[in-house]
C-alpha atoms as a PDB file:
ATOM      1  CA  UNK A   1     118.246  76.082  64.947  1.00  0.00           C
ATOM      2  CA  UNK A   2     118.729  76.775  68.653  1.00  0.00           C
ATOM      3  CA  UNK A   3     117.780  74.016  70.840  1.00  0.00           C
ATOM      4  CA  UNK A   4     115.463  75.867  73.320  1.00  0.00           C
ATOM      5  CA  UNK A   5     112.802  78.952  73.033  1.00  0.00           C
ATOM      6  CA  UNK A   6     112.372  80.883  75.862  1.00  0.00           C
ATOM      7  CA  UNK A   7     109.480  83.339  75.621  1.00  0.00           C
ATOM      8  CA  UNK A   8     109.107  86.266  77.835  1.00  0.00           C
ATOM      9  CA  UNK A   9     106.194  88.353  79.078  1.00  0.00           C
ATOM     10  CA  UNK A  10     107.121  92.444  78.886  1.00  0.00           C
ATOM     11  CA  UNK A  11     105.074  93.648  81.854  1.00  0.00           C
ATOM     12  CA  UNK A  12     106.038  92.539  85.226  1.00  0.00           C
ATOM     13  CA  UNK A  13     108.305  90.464  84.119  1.00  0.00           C
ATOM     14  CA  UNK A  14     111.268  91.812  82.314  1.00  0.00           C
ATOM     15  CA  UNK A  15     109.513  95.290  83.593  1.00  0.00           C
ATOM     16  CA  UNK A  16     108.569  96.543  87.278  1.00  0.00           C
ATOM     17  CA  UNK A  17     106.955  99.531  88.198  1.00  0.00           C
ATOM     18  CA  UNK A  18     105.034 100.378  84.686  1.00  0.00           C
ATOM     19  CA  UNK A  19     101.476 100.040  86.828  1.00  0.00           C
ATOM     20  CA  UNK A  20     102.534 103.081  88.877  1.00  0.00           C
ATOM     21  CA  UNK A  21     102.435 105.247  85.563  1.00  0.00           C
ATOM     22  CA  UNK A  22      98.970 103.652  84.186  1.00  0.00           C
ATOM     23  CA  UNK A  23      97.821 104.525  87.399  1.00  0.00           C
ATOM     24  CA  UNK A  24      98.542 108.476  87.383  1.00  0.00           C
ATOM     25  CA  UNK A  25      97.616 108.460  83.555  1.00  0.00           C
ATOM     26  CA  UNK A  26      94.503 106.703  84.100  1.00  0.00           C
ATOM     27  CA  UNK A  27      93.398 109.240  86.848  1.00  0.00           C
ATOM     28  CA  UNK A  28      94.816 111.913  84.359  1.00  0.00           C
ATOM     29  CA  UNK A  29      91.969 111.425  81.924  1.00  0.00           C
ATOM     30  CA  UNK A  30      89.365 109.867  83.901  1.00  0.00           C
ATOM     31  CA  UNK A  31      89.305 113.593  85.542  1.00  0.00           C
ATOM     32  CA  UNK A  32      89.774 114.730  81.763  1.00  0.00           C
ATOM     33  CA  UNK A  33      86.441 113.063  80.792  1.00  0.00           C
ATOM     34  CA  UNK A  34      84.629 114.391  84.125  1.00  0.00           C
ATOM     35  CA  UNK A  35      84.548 111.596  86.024  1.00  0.00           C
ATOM     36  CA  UNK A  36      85.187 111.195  89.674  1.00  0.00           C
ATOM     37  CA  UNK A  37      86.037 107.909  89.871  1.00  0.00           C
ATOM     38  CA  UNK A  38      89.678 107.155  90.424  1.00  0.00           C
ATOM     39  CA  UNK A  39      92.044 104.317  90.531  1.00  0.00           C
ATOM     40  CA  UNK A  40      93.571 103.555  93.999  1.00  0.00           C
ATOM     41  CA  UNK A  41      96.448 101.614  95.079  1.00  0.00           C
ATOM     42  CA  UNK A  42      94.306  98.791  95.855  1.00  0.00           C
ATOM     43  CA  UNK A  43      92.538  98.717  92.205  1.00  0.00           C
ATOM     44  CA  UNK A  44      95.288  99.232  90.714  1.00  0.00           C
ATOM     45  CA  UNK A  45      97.066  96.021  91.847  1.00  0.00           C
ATOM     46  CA  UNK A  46      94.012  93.907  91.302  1.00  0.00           C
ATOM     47  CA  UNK A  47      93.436  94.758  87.636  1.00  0.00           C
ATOM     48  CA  UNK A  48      97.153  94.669  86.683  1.00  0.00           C
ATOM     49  CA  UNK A  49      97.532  92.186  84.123  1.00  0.00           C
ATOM     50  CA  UNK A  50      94.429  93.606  82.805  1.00  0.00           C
ATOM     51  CA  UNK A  51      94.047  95.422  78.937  1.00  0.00           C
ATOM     52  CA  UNK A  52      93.756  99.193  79.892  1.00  0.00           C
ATOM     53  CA  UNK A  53      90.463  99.648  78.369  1.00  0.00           C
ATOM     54  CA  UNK A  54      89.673  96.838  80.989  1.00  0.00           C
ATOM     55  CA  UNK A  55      90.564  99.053  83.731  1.00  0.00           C
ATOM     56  CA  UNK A  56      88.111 101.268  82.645  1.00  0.00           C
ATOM     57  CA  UNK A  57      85.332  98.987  82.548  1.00  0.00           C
ATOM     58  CA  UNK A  58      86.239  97.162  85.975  1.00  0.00           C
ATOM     59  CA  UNK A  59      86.483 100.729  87.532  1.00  0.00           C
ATOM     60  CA  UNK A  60      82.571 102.243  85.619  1.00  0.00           C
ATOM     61  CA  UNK A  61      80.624  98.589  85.624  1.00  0.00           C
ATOM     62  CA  UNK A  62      78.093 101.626  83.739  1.00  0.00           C
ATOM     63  CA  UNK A  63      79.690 102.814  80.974  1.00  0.00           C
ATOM     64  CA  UNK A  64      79.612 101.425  77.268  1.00  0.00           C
ATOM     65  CA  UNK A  65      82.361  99.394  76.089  1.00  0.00           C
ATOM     66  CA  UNK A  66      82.949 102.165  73.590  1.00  0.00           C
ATOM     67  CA  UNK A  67      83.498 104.777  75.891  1.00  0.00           C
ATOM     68  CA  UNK A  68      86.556 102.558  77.621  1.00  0.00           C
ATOM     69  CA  UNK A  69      87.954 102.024  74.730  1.00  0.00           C
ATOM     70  CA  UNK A  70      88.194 105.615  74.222  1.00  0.00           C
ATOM     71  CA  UNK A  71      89.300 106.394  77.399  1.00  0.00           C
ATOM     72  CA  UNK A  72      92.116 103.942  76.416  1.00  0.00           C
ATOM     73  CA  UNK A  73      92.909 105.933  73.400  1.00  0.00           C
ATOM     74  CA  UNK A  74      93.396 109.012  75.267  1.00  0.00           C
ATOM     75  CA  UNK A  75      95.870 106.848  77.697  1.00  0.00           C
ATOM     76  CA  UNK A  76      97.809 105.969  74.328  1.00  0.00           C
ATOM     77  CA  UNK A  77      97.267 109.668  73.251  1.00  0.00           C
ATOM     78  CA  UNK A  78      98.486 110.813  76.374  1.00  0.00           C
ATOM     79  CA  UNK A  79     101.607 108.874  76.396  1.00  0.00           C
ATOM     80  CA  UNK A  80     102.745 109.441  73.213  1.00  0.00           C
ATOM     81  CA  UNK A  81     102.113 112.959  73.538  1.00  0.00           C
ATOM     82  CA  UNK A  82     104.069 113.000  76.495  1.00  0.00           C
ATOM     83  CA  UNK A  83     105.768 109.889  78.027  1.00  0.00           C
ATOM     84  CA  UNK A  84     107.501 111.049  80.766  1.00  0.00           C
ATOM     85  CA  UNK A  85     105.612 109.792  83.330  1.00  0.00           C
ATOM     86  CA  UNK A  86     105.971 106.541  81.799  1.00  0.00           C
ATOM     87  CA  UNK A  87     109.673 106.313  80.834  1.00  0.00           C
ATOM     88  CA  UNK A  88     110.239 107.902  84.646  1.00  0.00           C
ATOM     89  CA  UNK A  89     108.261 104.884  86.407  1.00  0.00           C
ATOM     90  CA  UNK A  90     109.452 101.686  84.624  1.00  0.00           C
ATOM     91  CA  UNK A  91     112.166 100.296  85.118  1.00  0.00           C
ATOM     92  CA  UNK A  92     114.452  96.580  84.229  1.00  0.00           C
ATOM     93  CA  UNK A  93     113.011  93.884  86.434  1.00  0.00           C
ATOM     94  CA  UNK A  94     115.929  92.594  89.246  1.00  0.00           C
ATOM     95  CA  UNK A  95     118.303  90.300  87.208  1.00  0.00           C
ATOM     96  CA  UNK A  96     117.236  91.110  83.989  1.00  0.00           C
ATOM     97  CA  UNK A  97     120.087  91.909  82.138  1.00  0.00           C
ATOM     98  CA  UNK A  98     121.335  89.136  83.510  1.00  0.00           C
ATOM     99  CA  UNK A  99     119.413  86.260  82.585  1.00  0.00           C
ATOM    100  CA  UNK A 100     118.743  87.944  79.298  1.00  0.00           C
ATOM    101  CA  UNK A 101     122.782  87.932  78.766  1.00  0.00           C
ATOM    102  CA  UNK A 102     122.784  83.996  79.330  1.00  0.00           C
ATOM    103  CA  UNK A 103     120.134  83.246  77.044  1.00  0.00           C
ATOM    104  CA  UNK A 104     122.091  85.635  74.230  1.00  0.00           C
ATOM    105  CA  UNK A 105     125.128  83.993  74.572  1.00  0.00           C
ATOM    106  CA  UNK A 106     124.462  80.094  74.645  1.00  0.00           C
ATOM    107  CA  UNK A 107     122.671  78.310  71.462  1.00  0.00           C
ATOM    108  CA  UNK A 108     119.425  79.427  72.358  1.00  0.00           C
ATOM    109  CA  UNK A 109     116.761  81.971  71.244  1.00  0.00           C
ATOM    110  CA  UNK A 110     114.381  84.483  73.241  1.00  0.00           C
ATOM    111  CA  UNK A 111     110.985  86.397  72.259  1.00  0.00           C
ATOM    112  CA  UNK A 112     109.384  88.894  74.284  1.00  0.00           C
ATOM    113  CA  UNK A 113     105.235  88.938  73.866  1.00  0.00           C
ATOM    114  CA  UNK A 114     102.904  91.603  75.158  1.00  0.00           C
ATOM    115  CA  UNK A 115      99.608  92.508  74.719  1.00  0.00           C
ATOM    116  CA  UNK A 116     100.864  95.540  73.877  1.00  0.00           C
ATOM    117  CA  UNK A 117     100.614  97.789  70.444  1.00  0.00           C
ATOM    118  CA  UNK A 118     104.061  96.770  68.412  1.00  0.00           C
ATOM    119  CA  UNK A 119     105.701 100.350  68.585  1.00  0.00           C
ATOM    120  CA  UNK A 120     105.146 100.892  72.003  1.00  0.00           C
ATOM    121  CA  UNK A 121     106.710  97.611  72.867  1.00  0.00           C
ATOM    122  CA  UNK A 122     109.658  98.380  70.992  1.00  0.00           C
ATOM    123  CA  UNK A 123     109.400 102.040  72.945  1.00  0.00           C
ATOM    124  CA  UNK A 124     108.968  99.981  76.340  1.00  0.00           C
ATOM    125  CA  UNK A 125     111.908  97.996  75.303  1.00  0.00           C
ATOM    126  CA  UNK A 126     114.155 100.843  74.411  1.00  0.00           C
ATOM    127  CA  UNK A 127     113.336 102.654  76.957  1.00  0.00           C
ATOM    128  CA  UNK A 128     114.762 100.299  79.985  1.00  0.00           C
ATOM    129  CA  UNK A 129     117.554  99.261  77.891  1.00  0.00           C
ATOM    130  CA  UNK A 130     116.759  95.955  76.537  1.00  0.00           C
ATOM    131  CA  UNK A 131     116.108  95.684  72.764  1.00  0.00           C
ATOM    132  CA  UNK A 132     119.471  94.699  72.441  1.00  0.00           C
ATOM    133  CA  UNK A 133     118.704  91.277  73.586  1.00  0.00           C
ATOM    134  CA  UNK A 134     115.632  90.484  70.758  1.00  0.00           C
ATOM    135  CA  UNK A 135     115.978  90.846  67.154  1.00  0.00           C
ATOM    136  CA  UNK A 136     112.740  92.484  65.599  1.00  0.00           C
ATOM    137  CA  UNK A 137     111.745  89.478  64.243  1.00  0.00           C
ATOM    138  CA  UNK A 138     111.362  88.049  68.239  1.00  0.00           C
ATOM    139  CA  UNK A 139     109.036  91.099  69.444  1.00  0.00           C
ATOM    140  CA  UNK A 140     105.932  90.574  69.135  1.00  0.00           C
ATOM    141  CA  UNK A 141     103.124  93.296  70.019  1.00  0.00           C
ATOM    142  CA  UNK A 142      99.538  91.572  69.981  1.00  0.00           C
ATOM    143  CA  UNK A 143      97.221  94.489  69.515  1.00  0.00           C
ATOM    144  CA  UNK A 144      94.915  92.880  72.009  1.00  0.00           C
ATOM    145  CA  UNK A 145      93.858  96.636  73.236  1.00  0.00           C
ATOM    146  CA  UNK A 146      91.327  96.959  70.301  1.00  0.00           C
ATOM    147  CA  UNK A 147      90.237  93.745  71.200  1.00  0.00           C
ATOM    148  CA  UNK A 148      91.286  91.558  68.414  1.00  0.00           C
ATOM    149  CA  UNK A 149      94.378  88.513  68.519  1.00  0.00           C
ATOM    150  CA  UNK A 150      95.857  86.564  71.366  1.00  0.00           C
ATOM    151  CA  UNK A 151      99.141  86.262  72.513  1.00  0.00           C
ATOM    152  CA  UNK A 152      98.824  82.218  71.529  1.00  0.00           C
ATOM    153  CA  UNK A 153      97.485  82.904  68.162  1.00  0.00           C
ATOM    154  CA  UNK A 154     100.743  85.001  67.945  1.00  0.00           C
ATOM    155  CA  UNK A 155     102.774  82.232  69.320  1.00  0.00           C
ATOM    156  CA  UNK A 156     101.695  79.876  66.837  1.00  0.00           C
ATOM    157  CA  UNK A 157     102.184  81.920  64.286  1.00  0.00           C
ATOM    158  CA  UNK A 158     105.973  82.473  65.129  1.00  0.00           C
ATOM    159  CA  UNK A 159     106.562  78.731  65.568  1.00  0.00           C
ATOM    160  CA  UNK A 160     104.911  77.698  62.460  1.00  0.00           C
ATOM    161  CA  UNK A 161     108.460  77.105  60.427  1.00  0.00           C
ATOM    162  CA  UNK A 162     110.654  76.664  63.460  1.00  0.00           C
ATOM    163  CA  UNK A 163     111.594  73.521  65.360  1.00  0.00           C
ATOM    164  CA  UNK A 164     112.835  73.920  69.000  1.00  0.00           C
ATOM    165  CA  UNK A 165     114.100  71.020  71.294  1.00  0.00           C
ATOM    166  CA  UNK A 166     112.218  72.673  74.267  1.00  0.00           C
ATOM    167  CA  UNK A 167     110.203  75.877  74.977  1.00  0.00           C
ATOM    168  CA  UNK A 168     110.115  77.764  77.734  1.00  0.00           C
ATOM    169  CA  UNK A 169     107.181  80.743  78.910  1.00  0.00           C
ATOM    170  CA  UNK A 170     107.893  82.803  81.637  1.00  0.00           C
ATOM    171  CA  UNK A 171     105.007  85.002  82.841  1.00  0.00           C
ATOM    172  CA  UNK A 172     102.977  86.719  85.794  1.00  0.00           C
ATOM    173  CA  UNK A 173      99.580  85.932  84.694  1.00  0.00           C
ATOM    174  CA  UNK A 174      97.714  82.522  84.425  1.00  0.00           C
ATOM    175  CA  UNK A 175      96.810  83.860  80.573  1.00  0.00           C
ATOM    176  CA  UNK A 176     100.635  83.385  80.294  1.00  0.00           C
ATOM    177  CA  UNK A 177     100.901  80.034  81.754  1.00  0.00           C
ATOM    178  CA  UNK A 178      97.999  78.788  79.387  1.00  0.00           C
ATOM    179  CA  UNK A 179     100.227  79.833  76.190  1.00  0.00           C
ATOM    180  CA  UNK A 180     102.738  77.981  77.953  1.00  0.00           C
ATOM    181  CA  UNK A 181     100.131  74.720  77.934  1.00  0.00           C
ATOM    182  CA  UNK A 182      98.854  75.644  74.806  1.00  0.00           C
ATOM    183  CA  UNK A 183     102.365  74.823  72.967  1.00  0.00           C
ATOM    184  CA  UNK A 184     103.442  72.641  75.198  1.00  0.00           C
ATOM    185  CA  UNK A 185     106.159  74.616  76.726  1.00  0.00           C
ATOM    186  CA  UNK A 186     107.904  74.671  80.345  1.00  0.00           C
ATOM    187  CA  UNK A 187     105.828  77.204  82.111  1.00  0.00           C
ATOM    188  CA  UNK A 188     107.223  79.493  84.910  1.00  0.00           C
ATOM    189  CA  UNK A 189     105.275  81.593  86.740  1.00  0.00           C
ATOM    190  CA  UNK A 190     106.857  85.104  88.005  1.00  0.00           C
ATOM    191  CA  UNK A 191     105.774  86.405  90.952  1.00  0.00           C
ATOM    192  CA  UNK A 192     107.205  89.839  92.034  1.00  0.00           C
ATOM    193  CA  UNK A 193     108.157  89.284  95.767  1.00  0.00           C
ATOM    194  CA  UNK A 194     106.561  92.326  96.560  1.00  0.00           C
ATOM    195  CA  UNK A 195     103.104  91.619  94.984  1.00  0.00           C
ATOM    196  CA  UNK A 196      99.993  89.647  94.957  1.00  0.00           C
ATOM    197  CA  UNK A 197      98.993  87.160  92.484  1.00  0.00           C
ATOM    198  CA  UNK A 198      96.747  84.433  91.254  1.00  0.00           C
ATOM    199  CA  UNK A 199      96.554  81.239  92.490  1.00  0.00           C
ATOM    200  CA  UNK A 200      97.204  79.018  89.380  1.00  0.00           C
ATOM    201  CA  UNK A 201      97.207  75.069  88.099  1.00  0.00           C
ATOM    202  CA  UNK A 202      99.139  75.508  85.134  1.00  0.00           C
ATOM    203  CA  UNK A 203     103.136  76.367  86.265  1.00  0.00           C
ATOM    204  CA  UNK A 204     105.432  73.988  86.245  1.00  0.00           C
ATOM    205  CA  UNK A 205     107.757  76.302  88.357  1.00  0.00           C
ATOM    206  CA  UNK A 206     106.520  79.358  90.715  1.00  0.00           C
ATOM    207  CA  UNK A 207     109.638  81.510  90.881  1.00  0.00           C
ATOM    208  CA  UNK A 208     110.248  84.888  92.455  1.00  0.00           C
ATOM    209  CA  UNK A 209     113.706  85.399  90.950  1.00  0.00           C
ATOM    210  CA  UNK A 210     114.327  85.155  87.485  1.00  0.00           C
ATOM    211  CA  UNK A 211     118.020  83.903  87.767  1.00  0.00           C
ATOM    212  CA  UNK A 212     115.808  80.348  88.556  1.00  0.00           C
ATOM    213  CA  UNK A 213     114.971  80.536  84.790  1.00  0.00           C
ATOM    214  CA  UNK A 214     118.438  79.784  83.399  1.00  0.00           C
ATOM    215  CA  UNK A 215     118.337  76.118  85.120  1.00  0.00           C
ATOM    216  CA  UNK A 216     117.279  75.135  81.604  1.00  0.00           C
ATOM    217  CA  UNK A 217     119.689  76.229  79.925  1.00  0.00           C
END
């Protein structure tokens, strides 16, 4: 069994850029559906982190619940129709490949969690070049979009028959940072050097290069 767990967040973490695609897609259908509203820069940074369907209701406080969640299904529709605008936005975080190549090759193991549907993460993963680093069994989609599971649930379900020394979360979110708490792991929060974020209570590190990470190894 390796000695130490270190379990990644997908979006803004490992990834950079992928909110510059939800933003043009979002606009996309909002305009499809006849509204006027439209994500700007501005909104766009505050809800990142968000579920997209969450954008939706942040954005129309007056819509139903159900209509967001189909606007998000025409943002999944859209992209797998056609994900060029996503594959030509996103991008591997600075010092990615990297840290990831550490981790691989010392007695360790790494997971990447997203609340993000299983297939696209794999797509996400594939398509910035690092699904070579986690085995299927370590990526792990929570389909929190249709509003059911959590990202700790998930966690707890992977370490149910596994024993690590130490566990480590890194993440850009204080949801991540809670997992973190939650199973009692090292927590480092990510912030992007050229973004906002949350205050938080809850990291044991606040990093804004990833390289910091392989200290514990």
């Amino acid at each position: 069994m390796p000695n130490t767990l270190f379990v990644w967040d997908f979006h803004g973490v490992l990834e950079k850029d992928n909110e510059k695609a939800v933003k043009v897609i979002s606009n996309k259908i909002l305009t499809q559906f006849g509204f006027t509203e439209q994500l700007t820069d501005k909104l766009n940074e505050e809800y990142l982190g968000l579920k997209w369907y969450q954008y939706f209701e942040k954005l129309l406080p007056n819509i139903s619940k159900e209509k967001c969640l189909e606007l998000q299904a025409a943002c999944f529709k859209f992209v797998e129709d056609d994900p060029t605008i996503l594959a030509s936005q996103i991008k591997t975080n600075d010092h990615v490949v990297e840290v990831l190549t550490k981790i691989a090759n010392s007695n360790n193991q790494q997971i990447v969690i997203s609340n993000t549907r299983q297939k696209d993460l794999f797509w996400f993963l594939d398509t910035i070049n690092i699904r070579i680093f986690f085995d299927d069994n370590n990526v792990i989609g929570v389909n929190a979009h249709q509003t059911h599971g959590s990202k700790i649930d998930a966690l707890k379900d992977y370490l149910k028959d596994k024993n690590f020394k130490k566990i480590v979360t890194i993440g850009d979110s204080e949801g991540d940072l809670k997992l973190g708490k939650e199973v009692g792991a090292i927590t480092y929060f990510y912030k992007h050097p050229k973004r906002n974020h949350e205050e938080t209570q809850n990291a044991d590190y606040i990093i804004n290069d990833l390289r910091e990470v392989l200290q514990e190894l």
